[in-house]
Protein backbone atom coordinates (compact mmCIF):
# COMPACT_ATOMS: atom_id res chain seq x y z
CA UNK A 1 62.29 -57.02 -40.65
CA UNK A 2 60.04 -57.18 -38.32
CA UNK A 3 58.46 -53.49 -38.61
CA UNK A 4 57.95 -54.37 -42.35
CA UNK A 5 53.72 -54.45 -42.46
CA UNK A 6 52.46 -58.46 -43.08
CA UNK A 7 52.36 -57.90 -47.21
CA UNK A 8 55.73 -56.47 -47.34
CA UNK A 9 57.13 -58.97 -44.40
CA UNK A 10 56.00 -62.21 -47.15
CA UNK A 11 57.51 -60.21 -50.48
CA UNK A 12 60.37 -59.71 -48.57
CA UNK A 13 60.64 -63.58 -47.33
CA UNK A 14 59.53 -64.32 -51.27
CA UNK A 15 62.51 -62.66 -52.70
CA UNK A 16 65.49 -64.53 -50.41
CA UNK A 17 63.78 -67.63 -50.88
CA UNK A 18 63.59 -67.36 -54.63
CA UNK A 19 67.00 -66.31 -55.05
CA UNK A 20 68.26 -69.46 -52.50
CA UNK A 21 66.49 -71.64 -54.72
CA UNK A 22 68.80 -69.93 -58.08
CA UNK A 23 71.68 -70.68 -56.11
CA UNK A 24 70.62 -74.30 -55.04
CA UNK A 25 73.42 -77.00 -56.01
CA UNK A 26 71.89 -79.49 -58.70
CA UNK A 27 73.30 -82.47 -56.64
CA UNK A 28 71.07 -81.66 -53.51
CA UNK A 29 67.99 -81.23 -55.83
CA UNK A 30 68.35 -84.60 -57.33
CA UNK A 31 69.02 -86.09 -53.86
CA UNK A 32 65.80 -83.71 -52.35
CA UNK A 33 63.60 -84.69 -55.54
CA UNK A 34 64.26 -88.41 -55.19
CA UNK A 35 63.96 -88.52 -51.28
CA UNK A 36 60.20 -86.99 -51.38
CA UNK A 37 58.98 -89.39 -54.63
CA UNK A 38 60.12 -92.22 -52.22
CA UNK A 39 58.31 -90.69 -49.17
CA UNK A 40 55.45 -89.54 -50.71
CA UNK A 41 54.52 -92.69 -52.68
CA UNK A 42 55.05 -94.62 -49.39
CA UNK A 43 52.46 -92.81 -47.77
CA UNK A 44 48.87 -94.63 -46.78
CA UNK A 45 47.12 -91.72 -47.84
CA UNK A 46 48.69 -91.27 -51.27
CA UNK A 47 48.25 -95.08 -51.83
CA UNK A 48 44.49 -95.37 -51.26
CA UNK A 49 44.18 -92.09 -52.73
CA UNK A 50 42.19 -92.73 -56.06
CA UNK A 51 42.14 -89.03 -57.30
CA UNK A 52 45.03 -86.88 -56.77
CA UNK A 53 45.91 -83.22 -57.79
CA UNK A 54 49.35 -82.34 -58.49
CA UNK A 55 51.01 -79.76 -59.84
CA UNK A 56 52.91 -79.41 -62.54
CA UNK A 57 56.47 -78.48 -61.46
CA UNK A 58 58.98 -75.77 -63.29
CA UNK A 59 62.26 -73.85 -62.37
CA UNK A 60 64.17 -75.37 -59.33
CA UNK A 61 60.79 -76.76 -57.72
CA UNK A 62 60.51 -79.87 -56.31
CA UNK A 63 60.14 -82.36 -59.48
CA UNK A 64 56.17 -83.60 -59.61
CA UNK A 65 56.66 -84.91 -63.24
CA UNK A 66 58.04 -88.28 -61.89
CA UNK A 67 55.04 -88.34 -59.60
CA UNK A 68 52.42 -87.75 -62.24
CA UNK A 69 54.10 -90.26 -64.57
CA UNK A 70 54.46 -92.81 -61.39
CA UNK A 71 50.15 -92.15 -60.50
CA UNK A 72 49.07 -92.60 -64.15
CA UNK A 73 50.86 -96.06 -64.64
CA UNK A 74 49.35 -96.63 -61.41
CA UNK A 75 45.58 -96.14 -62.31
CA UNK A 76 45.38 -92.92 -60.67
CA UNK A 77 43.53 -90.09 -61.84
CA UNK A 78 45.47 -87.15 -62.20
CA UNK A 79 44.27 -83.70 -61.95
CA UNK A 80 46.43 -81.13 -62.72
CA UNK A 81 45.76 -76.81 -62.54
CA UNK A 82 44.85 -74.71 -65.07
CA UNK A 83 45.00 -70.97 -64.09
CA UNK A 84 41.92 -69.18 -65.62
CA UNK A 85 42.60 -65.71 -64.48
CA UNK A 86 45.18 -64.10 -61.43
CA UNK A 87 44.14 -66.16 -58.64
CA UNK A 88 41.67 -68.67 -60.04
CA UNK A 89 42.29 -72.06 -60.89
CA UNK A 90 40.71 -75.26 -62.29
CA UNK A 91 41.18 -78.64 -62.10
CA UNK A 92 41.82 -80.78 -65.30
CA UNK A 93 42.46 -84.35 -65.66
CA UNK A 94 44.77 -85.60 -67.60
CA UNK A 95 46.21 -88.87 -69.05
CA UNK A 96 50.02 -88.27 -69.70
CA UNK A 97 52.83 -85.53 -69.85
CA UNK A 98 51.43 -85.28 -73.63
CA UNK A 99 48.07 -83.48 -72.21
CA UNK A 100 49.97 -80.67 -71.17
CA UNK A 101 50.72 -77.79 -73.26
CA UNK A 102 52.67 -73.99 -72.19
CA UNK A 103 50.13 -71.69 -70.03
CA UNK A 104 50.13 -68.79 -68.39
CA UNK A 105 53.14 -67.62 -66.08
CA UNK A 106 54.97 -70.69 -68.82
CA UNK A 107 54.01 -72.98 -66.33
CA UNK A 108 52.47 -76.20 -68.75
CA UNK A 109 48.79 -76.70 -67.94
CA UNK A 110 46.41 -78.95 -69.57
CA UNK A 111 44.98 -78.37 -73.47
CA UNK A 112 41.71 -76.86 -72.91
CA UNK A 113 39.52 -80.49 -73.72
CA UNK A 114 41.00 -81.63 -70.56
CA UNK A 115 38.02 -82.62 -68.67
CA UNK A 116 37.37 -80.48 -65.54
CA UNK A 117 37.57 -82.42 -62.22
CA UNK A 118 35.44 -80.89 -59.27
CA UNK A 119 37.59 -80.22 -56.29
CA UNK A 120 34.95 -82.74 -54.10
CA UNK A 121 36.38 -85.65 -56.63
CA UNK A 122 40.09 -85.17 -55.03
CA UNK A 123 41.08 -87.25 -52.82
CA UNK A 124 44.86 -86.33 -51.95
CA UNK A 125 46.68 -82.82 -53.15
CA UNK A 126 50.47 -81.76 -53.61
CA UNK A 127 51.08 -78.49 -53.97
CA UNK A 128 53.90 -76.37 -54.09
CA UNK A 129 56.07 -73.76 -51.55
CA UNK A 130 59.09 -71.82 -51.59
CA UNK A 131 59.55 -72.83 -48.13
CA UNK A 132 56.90 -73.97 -44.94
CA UNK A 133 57.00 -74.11 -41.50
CA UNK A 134 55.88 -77.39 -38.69
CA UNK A 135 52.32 -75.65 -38.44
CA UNK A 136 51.68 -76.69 -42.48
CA UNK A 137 51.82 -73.23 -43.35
CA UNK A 138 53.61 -72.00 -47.06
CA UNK A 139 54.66 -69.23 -48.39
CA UNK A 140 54.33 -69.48 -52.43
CA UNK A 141 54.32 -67.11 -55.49
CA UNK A 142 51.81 -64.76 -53.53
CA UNK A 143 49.02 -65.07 -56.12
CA UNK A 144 46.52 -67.15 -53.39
CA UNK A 145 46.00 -70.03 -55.91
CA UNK A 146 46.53 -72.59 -53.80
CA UNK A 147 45.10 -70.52 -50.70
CA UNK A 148 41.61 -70.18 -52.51
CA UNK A 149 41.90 -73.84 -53.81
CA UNK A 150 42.98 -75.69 -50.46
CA UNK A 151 39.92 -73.16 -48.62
CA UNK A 152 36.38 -75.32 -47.78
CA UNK A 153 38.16 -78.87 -48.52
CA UNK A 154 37.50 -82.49 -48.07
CA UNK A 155 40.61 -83.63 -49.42
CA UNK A 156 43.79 -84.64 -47.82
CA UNK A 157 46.67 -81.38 -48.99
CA UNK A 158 50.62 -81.82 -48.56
CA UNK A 159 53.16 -79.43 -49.54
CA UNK A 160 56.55 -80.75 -50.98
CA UNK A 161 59.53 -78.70 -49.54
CA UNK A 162 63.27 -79.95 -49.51
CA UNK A 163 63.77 -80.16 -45.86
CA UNK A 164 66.45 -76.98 -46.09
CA UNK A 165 63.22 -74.74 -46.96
CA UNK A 166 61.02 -75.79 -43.84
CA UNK A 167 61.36 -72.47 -41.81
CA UNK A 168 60.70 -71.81 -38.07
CA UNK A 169 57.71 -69.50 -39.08
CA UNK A 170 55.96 -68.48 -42.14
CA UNK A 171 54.64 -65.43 -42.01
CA UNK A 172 50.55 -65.87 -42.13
CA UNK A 173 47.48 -63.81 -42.95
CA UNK A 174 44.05 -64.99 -42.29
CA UNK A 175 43.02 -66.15 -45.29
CA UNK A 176 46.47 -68.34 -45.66
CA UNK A 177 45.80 -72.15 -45.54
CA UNK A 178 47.54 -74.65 -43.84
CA UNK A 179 48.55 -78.05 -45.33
CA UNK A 180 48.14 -81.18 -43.81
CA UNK A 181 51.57 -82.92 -44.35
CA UNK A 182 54.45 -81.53 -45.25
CA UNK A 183 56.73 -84.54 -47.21
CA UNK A 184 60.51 -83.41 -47.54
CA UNK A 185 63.31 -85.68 -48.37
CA UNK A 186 63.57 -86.43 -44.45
CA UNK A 187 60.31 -87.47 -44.02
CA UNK A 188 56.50 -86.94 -44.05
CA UNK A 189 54.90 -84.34 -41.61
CA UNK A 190 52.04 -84.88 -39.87
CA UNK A 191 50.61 -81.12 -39.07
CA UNK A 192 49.02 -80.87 -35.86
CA UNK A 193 45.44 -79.82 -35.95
């Protein structure tokens, strides 16, 4: 694998961890999905956070709905993505799991008068991996979403990951972007800077 050119390397990676996660046992899930609500709702950061982004979880990911539903009652604001093109995001807010509607790739986005949140408004960000590594960087669906969105930020980013998906080393490209915590059922990551 290791002769395989950086692109090829990350498809490769892409393709085990997808079918991992298709074989994942629904029991560990559960346990995974409620072990990173506790931690990450326990964090300082998420607390005093007043804005936060999350995304909207599908397919095998680690569950954000719980999350969302937990920051709304919560007076949060919630901002969730809405893909515009490949690539190329927004950032809607919305008020309850009734604001989102099917979007592109079927992930559910926000109904279009959803008000658009500029990124400088967030103050803490979850987004998603197949799997990460100690150095806060993830490997995802390899259309740089999150890479463009997490590039020039203010805001404090963590990736969710079920502990069995945080890898030794992710492969990395220059314009890759690290996280700053990485919250899996066993605990919250600091990255080191």
């Amino acid at each position: 694998m290791e002769n395989l050119e950086m692109p090829e390397l990350k498809k490769s990676l892409r393709k085990k961890l997808i079918e991992q996660r298709k074989a994942e046992d629904a029991e560990y899930s559960k346990k995974a999905d409620d072990g990173i609500f506790r931690n990450i709702t326990a964090m300082p950061e998420f607390i005093s956070a007043e804005t936060i982004f999350v995304f909207v979880s599908v397919d095998g990911e680690v569950d954000t709905r719980r999350l969302i539903s937990h920051a709304i009652k919560n007076g949060k604001r919630v901002v969730v993505p809405k893909c515009l093109k490949f690539g190329i995001m927004e950032t809607r807010e919305i008020k309850g799991e009734e604001d989102l509607v099917p979007g592109k790739y079927d992930i559910p986005e926000p109904r279009p008068e959803c008000r658009n949140v500029p990124k400088n408004e967030i103050d803490f960000a979850v987004v998603p991996c197949l799997a990460c590594d100690m150095s806060g960087m993830r490997i995802g669906y390899g259309g740089g979403f999150y890479d463009r969105f997490l590039g020039d930020r203010d805001m404090i980013c963590a990736a969710v990951c079920k502990s069995r998906y945080i890898i030794e080393n992710i492969p990395s490209e220059d314009h890759d972007e690290p996280v700053d915590f990485i919250i899996s059922e066993k605990g919250v990551y600091k990255v080191a800077k």
